[in-house]
C-alpha atoms as a PDB file:
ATOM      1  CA  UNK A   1     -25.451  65.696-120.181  1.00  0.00           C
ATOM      2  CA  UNK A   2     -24.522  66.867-117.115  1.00  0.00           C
ATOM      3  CA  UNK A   3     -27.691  66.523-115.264  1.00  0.00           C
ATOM      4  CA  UNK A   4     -28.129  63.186-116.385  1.00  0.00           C
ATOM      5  CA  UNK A   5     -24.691  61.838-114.683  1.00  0.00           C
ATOM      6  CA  UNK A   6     -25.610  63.846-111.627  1.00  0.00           C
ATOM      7  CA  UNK A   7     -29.372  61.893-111.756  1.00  0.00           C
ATOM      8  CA  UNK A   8     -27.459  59.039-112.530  1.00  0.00           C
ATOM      9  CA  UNK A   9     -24.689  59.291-109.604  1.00  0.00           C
ATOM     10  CA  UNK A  10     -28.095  60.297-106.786  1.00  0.00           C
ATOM     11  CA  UNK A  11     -29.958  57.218-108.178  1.00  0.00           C
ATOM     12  CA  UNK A  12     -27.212  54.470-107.972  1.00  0.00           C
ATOM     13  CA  UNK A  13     -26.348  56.630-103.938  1.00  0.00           C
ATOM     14  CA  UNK A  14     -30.102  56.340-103.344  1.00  0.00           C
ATOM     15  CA  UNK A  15     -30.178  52.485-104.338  1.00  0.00           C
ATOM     16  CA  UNK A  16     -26.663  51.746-102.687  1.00  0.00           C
ATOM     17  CA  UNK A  17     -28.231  53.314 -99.509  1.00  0.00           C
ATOM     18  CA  UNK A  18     -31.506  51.283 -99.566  1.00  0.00           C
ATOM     19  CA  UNK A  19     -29.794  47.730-100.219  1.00  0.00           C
ATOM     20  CA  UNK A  20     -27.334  49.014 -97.188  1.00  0.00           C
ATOM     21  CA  UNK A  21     -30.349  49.617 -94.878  1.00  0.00           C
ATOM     22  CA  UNK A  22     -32.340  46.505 -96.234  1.00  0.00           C
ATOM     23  CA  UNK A  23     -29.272  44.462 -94.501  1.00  0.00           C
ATOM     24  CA  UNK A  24     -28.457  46.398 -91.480  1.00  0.00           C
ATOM     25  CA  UNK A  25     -32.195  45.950 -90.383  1.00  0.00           C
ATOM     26  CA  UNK A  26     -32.336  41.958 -91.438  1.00  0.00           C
ATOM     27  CA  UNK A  27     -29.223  41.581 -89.039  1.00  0.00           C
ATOM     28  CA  UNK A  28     -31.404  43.247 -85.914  1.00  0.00           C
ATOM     29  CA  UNK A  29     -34.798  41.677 -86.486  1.00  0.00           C
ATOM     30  CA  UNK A  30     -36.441  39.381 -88.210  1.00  0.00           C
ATOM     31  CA  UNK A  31     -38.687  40.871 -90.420  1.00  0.00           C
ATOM     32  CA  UNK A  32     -41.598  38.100 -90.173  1.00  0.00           C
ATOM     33  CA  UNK A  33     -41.997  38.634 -86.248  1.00  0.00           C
ATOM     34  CA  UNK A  34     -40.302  41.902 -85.513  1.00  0.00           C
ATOM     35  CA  UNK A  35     -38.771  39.806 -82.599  1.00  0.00           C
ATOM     36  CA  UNK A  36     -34.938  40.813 -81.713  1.00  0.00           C
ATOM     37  CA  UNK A  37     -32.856  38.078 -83.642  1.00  0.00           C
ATOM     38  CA  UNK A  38     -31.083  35.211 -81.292  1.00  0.00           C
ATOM     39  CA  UNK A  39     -27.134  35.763 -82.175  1.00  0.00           C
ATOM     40  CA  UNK A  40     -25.378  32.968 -84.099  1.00  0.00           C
ATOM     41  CA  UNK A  41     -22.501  32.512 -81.237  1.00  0.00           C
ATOM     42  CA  UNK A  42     -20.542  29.497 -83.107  1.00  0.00           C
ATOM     43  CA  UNK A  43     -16.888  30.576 -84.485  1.00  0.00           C
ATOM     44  CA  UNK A  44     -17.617  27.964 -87.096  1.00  0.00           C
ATOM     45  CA  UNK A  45     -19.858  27.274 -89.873  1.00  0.00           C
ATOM     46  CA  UNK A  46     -22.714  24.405 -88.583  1.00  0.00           C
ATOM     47  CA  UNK A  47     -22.321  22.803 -91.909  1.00  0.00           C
ATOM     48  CA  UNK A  48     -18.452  22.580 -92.926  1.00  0.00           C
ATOM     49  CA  UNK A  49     -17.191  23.164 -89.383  1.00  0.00           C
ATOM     50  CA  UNK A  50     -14.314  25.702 -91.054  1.00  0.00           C
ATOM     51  CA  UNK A  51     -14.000  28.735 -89.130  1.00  0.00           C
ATOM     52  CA  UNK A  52     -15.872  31.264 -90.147  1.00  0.00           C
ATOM     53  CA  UNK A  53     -13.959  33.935 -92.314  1.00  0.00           C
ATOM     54  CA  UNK A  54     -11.039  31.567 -93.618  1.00  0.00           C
ATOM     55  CA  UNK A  55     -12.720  31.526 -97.205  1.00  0.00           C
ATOM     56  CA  UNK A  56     -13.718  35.135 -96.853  1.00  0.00           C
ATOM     57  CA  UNK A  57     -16.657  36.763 -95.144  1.00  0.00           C
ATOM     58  CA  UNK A  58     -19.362  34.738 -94.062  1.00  0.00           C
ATOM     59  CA  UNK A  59     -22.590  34.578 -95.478  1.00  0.00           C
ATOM     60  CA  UNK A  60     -24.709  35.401 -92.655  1.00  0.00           C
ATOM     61  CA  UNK A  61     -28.784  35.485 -92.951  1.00  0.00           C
ATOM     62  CA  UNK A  62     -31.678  34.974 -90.457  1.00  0.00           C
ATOM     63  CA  UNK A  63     -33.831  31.862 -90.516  1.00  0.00           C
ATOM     64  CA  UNK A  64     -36.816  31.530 -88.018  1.00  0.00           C
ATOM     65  CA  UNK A  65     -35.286  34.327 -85.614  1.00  0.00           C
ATOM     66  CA  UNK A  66     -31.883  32.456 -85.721  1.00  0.00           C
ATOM     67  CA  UNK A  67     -28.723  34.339 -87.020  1.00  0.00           C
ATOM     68  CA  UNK A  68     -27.212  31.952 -89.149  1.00  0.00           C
ATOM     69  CA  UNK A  69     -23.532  31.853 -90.184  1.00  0.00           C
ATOM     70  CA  UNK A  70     -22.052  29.551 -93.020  1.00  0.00           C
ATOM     71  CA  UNK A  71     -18.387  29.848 -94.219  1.00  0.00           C
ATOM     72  CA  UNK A  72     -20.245  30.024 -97.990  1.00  0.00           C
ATOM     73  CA  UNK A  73     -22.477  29.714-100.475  1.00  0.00           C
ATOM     74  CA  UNK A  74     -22.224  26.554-100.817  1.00  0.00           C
ATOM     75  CA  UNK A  75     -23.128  25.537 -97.318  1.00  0.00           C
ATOM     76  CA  UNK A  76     -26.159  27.291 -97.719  1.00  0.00           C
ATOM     77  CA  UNK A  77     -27.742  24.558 -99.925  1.00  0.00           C
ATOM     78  CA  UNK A  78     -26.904  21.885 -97.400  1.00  0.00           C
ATOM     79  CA  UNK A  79     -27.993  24.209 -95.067  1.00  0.00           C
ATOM     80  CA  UNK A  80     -31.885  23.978 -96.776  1.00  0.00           C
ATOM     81  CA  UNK A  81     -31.880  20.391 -97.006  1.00  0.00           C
ATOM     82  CA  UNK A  82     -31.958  20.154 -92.780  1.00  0.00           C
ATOM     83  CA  UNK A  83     -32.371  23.594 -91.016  1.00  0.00           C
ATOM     84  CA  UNK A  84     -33.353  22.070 -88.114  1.00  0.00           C
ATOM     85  CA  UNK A  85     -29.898  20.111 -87.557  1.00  0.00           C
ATOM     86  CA  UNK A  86     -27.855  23.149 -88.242  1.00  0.00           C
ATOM     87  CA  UNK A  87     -30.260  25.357 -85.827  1.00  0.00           C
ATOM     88  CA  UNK A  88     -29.661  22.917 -83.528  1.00  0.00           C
ATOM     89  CA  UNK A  89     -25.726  23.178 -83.592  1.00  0.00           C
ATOM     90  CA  UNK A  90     -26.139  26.749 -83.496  1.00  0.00           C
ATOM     91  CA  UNK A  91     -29.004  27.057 -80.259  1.00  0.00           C
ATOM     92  CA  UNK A  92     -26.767  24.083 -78.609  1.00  0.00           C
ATOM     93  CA  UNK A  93     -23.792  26.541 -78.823  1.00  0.00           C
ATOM     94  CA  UNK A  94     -25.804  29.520 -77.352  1.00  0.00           C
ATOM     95  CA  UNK A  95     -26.944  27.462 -74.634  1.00  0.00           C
ATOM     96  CA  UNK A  96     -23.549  26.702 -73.725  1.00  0.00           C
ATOM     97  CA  UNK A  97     -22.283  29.661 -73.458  1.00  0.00           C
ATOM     98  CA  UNK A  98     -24.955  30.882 -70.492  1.00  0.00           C
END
């Protein structure tokens, strides 16, 4: 029995490490292009427009070599109904800043 929890313990470490990795390198490239990933530089979600991190952290992905950044779930349906608006919020931002 003890074997098994220690197998059990290294299995659920090993799988804890691999979904840890999986995100670390989706935040640095994206994976379809091995291109470095343009930085999301708004403060607040291109959907809502609530600052990001007011209802807890952001969910953050990449879309098309864009870091994206919505305040929640929720804005990430809205989100897929017009990518190209909120990209456009976001690479307007960027451009801004340079």
């Amino acid at each position: 029995m003890k074997q098994f929890n220690h197998t059990v313990k290294s299995l659920i470490i090993a799988g804890l490490t691999l979904a840890a990795t999986a995100l670390v390198s989706t935040a640095r490239a994206d994976t379809s292009t091995n291109a470095p990933v343009k930085p999301d530089l708004l403060t607040t979600c291109p959907v809502s427009g609530e600052k990001l991190g007011e209802m807890g952290k952001p969910m953050v992905f990449v879309y098309q070599g864009q870091e994206v950044k919505l305040c929640c779930s929720g804005c990430k349906k809205d989100f897929d109904k017009d990518p190209a608006k909120y990209l456009k919020k976001i690479q307007d931002a960027a451009a801004a800043k340079k």
